[in-house]
Protein backbone atom coordinates (compact mmCIF):
# COMPACT_ATOMS: atom_id res chain seq x y z
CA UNK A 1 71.30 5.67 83.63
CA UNK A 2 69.30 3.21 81.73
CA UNK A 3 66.80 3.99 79.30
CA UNK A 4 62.98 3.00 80.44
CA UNK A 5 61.93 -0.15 78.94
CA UNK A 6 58.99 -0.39 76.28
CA UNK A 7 56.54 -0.87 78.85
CA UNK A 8 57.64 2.51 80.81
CA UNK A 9 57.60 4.77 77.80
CA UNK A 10 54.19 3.46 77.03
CA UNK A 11 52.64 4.21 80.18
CA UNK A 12 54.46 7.85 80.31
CA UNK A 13 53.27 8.49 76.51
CA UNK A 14 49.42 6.81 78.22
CA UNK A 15 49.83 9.88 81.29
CA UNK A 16 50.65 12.55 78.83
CA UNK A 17 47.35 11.74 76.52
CA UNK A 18 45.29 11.47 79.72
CA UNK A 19 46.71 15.32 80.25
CA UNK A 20 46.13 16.74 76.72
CA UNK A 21 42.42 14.91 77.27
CA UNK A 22 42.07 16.90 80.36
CA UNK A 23 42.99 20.17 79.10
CA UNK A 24 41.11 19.67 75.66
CA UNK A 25 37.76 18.76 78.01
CA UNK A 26 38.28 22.22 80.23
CA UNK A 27 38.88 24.13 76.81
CA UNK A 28 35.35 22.60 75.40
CA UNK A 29 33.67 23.41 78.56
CA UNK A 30 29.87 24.32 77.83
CA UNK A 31 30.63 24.54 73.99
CA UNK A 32 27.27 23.52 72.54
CA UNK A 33 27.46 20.88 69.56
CA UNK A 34 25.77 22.51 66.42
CA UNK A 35 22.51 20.87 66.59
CA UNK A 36 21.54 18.38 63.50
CA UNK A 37 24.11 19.01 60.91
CA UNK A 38 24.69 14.67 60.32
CA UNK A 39 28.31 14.12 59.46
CA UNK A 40 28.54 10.59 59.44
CA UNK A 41 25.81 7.87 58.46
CA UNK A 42 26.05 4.44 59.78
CA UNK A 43 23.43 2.59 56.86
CA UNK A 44 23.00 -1.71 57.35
CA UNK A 45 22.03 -2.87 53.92
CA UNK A 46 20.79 -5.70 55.12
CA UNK A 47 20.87 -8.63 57.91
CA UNK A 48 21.64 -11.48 55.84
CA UNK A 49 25.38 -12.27 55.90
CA UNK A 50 26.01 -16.42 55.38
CA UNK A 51 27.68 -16.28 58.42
CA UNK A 52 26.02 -17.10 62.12
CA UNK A 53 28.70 -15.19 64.21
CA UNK A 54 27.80 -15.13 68.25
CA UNK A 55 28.79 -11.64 68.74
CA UNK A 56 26.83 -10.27 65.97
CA UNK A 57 22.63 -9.91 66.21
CA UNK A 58 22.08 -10.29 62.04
CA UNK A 59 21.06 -13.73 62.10
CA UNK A 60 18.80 -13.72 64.14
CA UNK A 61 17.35 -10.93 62.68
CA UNK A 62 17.27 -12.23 59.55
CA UNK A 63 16.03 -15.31 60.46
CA UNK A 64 12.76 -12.89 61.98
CA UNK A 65 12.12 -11.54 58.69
CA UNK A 66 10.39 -8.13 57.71
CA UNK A 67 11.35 -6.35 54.26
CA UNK A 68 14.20 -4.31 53.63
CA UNK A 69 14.00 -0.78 52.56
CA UNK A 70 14.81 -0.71 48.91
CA UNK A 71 17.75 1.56 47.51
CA UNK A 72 14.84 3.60 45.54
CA UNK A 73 12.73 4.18 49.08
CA UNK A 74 15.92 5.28 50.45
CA UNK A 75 17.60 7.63 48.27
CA UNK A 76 14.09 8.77 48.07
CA UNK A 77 13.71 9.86 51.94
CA UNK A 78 17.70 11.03 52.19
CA UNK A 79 17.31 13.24 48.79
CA UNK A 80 17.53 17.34 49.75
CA UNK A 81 17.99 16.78 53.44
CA UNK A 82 18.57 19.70 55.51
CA UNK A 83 20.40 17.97 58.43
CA UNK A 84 22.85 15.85 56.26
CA UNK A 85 26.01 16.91 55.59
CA UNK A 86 28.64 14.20 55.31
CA UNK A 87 31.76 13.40 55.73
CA UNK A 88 32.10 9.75 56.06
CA UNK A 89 29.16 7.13 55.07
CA UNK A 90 29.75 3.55 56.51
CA UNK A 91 27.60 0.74 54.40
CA UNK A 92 27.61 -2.49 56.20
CA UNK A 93 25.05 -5.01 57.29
CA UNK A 94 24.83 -8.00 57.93
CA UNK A 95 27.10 -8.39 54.67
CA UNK A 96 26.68 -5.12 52.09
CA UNK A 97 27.68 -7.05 49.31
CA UNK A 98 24.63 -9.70 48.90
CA UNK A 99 22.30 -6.07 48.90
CA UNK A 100 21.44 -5.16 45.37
CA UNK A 101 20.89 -1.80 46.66
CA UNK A 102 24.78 -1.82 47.85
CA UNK A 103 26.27 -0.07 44.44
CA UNK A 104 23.27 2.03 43.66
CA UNK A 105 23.46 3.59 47.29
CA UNK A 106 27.21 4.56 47.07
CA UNK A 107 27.01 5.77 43.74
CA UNK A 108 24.14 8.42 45.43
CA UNK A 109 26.18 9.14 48.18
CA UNK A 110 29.09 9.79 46.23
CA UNK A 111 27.52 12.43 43.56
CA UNK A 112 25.76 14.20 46.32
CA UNK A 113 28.11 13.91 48.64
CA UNK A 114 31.71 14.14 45.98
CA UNK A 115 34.34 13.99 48.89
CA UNK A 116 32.21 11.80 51.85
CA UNK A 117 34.31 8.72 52.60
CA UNK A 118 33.08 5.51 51.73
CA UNK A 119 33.28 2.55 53.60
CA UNK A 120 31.92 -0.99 53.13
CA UNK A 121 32.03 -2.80 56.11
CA UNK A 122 32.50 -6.67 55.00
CA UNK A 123 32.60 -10.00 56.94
CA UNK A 124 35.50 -10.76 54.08
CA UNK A 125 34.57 -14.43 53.59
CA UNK A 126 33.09 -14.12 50.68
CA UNK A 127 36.11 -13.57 48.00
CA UNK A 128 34.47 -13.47 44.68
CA UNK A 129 31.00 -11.88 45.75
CA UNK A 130 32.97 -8.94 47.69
CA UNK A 131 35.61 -8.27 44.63
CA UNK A 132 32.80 -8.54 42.23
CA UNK A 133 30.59 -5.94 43.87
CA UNK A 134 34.26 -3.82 44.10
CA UNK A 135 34.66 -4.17 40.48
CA UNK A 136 30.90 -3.18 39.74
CA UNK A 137 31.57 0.15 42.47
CA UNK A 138 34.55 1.32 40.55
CA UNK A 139 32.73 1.11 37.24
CA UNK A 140 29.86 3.15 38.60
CA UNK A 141 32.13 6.21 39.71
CA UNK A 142 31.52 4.91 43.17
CA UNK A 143 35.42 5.02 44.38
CA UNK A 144 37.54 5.32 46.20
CA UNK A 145 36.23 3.55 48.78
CA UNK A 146 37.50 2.11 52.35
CA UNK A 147 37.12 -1.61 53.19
CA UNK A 148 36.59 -2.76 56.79
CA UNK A 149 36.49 -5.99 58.14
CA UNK A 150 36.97 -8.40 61.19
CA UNK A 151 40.10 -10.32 62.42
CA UNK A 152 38.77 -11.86 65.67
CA UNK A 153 42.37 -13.63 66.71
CA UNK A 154 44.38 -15.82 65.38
CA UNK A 155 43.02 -18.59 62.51
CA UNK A 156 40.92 -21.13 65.35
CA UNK A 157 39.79 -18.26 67.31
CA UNK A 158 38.77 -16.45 64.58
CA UNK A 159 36.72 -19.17 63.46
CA UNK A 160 35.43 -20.01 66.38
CA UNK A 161 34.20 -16.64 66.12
CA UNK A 162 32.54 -16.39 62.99
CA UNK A 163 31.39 -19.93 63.66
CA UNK A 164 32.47 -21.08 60.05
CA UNK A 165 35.47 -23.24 59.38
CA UNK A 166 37.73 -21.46 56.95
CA UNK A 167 37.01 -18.14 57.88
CA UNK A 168 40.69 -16.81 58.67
CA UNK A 169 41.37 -18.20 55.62
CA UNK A 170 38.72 -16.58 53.43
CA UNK A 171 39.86 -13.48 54.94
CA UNK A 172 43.22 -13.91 54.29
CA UNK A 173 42.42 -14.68 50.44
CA UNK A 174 40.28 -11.69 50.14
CA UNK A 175 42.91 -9.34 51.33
CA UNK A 176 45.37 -10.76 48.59
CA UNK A 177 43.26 -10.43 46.03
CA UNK A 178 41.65 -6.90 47.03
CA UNK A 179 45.44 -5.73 47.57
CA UNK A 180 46.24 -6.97 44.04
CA UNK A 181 43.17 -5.78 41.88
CA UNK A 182 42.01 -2.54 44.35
CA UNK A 183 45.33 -1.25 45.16
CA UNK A 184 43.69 2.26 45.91
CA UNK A 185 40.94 0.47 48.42
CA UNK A 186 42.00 0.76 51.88
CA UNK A 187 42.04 -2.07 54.15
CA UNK A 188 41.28 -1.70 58.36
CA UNK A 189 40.01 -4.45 60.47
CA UNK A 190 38.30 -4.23 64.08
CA UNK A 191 39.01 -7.33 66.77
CA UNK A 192 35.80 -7.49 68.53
CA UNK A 193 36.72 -8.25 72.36
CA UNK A 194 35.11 -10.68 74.43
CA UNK A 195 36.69 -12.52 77.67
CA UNK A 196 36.95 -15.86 75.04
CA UNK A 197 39.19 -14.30 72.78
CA UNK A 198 40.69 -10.86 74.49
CA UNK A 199 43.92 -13.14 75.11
CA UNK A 200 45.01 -13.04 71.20
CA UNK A 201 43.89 -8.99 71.06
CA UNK A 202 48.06 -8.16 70.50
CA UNK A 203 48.69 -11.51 68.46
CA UNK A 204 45.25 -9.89 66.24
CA UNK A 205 47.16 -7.00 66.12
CA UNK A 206 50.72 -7.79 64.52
CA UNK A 207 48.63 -10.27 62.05
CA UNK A 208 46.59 -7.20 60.53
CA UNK A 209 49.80 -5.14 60.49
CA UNK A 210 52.32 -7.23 59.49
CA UNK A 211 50.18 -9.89 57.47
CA UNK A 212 47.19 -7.58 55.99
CA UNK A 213 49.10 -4.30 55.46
CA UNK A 214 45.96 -3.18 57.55
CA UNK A 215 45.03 -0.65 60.21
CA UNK A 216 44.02 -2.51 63.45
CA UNK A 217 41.84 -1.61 66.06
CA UNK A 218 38.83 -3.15 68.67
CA UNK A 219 35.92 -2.94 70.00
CA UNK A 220 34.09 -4.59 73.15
CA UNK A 221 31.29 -6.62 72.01
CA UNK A 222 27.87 -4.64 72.06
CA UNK A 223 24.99 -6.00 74.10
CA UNK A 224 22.24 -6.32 72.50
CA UNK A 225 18.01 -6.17 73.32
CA UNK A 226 17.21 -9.27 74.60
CA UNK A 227 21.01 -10.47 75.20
CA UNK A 228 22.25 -11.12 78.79
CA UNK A 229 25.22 -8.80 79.04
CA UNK A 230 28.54 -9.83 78.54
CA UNK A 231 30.05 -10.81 82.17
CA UNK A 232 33.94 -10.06 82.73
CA UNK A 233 35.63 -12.25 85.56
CA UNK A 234 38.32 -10.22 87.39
CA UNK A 235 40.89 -13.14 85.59
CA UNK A 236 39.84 -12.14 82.07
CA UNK A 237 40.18 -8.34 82.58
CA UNK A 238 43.49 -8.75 83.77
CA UNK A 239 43.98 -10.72 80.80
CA UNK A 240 42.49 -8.00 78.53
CA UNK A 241 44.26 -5.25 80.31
CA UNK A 242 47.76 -6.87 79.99
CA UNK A 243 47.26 -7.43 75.99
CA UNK A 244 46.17 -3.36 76.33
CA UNK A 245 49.47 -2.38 77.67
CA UNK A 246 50.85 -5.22 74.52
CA UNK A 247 49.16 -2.72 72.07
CA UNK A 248 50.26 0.28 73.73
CA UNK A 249 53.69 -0.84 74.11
CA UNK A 250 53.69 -0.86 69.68
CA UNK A 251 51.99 2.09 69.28
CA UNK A 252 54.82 3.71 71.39
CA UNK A 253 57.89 1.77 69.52
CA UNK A 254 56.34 2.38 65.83
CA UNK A 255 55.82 6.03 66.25
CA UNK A 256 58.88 7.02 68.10
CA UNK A 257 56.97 9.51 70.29
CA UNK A 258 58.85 8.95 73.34
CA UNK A 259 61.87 10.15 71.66
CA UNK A 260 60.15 12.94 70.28
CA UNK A 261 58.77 14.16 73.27
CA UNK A 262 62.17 13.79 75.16
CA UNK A 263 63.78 15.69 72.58
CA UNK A 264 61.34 18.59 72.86
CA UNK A 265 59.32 17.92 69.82
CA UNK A 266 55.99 16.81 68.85
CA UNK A 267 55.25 13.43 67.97
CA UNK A 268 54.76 13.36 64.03
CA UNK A 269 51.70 11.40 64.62
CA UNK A 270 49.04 13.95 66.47
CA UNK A 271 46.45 10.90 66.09
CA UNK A 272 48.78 9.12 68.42
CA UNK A 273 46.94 10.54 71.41
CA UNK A 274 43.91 9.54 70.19
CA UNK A 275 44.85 5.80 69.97
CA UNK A 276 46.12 6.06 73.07
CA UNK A 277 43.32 7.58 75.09
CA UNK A 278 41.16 5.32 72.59
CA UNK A 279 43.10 1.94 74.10
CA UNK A 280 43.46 3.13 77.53
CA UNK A 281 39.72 4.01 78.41
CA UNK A 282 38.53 0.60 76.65
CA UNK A 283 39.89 -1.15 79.23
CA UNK A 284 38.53 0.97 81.54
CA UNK A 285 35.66 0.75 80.04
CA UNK A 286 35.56 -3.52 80.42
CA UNK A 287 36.15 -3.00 84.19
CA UNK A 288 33.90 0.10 85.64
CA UNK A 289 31.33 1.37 82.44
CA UNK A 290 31.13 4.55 82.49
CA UNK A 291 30.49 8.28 80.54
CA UNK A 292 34.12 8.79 79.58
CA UNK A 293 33.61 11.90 77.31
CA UNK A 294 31.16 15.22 77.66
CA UNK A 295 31.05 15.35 74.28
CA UNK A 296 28.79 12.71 72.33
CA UNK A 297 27.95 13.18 68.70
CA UNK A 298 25.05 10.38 68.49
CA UNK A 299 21.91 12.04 67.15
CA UNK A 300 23.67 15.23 66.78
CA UNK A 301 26.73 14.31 64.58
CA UNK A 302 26.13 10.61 63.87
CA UNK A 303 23.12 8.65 62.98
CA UNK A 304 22.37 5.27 62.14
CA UNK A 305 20.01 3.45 59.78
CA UNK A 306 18.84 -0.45 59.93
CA UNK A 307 17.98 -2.42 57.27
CA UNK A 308 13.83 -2.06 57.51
CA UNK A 309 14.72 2.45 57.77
CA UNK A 310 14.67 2.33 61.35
CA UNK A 311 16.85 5.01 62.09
CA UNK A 312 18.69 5.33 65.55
CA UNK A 313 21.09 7.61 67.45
CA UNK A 314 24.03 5.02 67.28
CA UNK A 315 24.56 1.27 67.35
CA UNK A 316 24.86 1.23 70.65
CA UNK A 317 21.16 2.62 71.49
CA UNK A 318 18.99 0.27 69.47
CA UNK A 319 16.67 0.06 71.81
CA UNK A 320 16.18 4.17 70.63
CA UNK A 321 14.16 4.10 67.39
CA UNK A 322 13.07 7.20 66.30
CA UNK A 323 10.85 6.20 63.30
CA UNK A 324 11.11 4.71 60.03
CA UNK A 325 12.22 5.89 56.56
CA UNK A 326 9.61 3.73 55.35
CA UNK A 327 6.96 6.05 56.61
CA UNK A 328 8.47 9.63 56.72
CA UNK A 329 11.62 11.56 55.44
CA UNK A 330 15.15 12.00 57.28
CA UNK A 331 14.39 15.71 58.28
CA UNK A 332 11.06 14.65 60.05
CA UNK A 333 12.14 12.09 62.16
CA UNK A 334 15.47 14.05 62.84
CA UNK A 335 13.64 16.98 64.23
CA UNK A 336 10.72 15.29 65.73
CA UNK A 337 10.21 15.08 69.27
CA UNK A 338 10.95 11.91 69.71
CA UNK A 339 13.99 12.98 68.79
CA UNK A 340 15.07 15.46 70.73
CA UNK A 341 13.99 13.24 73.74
CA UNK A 342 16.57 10.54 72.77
CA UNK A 343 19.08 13.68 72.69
CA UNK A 344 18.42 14.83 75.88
CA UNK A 345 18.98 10.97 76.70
CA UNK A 346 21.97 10.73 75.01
CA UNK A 347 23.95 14.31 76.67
CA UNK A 348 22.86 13.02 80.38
CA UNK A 349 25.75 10.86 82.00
CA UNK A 350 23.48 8.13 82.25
CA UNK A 351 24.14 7.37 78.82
CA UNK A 352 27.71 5.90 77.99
CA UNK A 353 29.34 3.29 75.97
CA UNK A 354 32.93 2.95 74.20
CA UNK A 355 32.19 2.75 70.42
CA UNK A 356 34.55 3.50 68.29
CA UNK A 357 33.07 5.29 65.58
CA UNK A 358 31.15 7.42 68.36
CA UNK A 359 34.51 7.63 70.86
CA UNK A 360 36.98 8.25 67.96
CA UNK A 361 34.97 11.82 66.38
CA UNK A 362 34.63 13.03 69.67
CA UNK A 363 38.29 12.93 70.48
CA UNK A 364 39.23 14.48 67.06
CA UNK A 365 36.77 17.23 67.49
CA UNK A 366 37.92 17.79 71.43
CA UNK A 367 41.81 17.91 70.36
CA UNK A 368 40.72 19.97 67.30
CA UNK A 369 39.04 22.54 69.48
CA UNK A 370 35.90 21.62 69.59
CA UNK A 371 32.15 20.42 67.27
CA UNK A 372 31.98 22.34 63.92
């Protein structure tokens, strides 16, 4: 008898995550998330970026105006929090690196917070601005940080993208250099999908691998107030959905589950089922939106903070502010009724969306047992 092809062992490896989902759900069964306790902070520095991307609602933000929060104000209303206790701070923007509040803001997080993960979230077309600032956040104490970044398709798509001729190429000079002079800085990059470009998603994918030395992964484009919603023709999700099973097909070849598995063993990689559950449900996702997950850490876990000190339940909910750090501390807005409102909002399954950051911590914390 044969052995199954690529595509096969992929789709059995796809059916055995959806399992392991199912049973981790039913074990987490009326488990109540710990109310509060912030793990991870999603803080924009700013909207200005130098780019004028389509996808992305900076620009025309910036182009409205209204002051940004200075680094003082903020560590100001974050200092002695009650609620925040984190793991993983995300600093992004609009681009971080043209905020002169960018180094003094890690450097707080990092001696409050000595083992949160940092990472700057970069449009990487910028070379010398972005390894200058990297330079100025490993003098500070600031490191190790995590660098994250777009790669949007190949090098015309990915300009098309970020709507600046050269982009692919900045990125690809950027990488170099922060590979040669930040060896300890971690690179990842995130293909935002959209039917225009969903056709390169695999082609995105060995380029960050293969070319970047870089952990790969996407995200459907958010909508956005005032933004018509992104319409999928039944052609472009089967486009999408083929480059899906692409992705899946490598994720099944490079981490020799399948042989694992029919051996009797565990895969070496537990996060595999993750990735795959992650993959598999965003294409769900593009055809029939829907509440995928009980579990949802936004304004419980998570919480995110705008340029201005808005702060929000997730970058998916803008529309959700709860206040401003310009008028009031983290602790009062967090407990406020407001608040608790957009919680209640946020647990019904009315409320859904397929955001990585948001998706990804709720599938570690179901397959390790449940919210701490």
């Amino acid at each position: 008898m044969s052995a199954p092809s690529s595509a096969v062992r992929a789709s059995l490896l796809a059916l055995q995550a959806d399992r392991l989902l199912a049973a981790a759900t039913a074990r987490s069964a009326g488990a109540a998330l710990a109310p509060g306790r912030v793990r991870e902070l999603y803080l924009e520095l700013t909207h200005r970026c130098g780019l004028a991307c389509p996808v992305c609602d900076h620009p025309e933000l910036a182009r409205r105006g209204g002051g940004e929060l200075s680094a003082a104000a903020l560590v100001e209303r974050l200092s002695g929090s009650r609620f925040l206790d984190l793991d993983l701070v995300a600093l992004g923007g609009g681009e971080p690196a043209l905020s002169e509040g960018l180094v003094p803001l890690a450097t707080f997080f990092r001696k409050t917070w000595p083992r949160v993960r940092l990472v700057l979230l970069s449009h990487l077309a910028d070379t010398e601005l972005l390894l200058r600032r990297l330079g100025e956040l490993r003098a500070a104490g600031a490191g190790p940080l995590a660098l994250g970044g777009s790669l949007d398709g190949t090098e015309a798509t990915h300009d098309r993208m970020r709507a600046r001729a050269g982009a692919y190429r900045a990125l690809v000079a950027t990488a170099r250099r922060v590979r040669a002079e930040h060896p300890e800085t971690a690179l990842s990059l995130t293909f935002t999908v959209t039917p225009e470009n969903c056709g390169e998603l695999s082609a995105a994918r060995r380029l960050a691998v293969s070319e970047f030395g870089a952990d790969f992964s996407a995200q459907l484009v958010l909508p956005f107030p005032g933004r018509p919603a992104v319409r999928w023709t039944p052609e472009r999700l089967a486009v999408l959905e083929r480059e899906v099973d692409l992705v899946l097909e490598s994720l099944e070849a490079e981490s020799g589950a399948f042989e694992a598995l029919s051996a009797g063993r565990e895969p070496a990689r537990p996060e595999l089922w993750r990735e795959l559950i992650y993959w598999t449900r965003l294409r769900a996702y593009a055809r029939a939106p829907a509440r995928f997950l009980p579990d949802c850490s936004a304004g419980r876990l998570f919480a995110m903070v705008d340029p201005e000190g808005g702060v929000y339940l997730c970058p998916a909910r803008k529309e959700v502010r709860l206040g401003s750090l310009a008028e009031d501390s983290f602790d009062a807005l967090w407990t406020s009724s407001k608040a608790e409102a957009a919680r209640r909002a946020a647990s019904s399954d009315g409320c859904h969306c397929w955001v990585r950051c948001v998706a990804v911590s709720a599938l570690d914390r179901l397959f390790a047992g449940g919210a701490r």
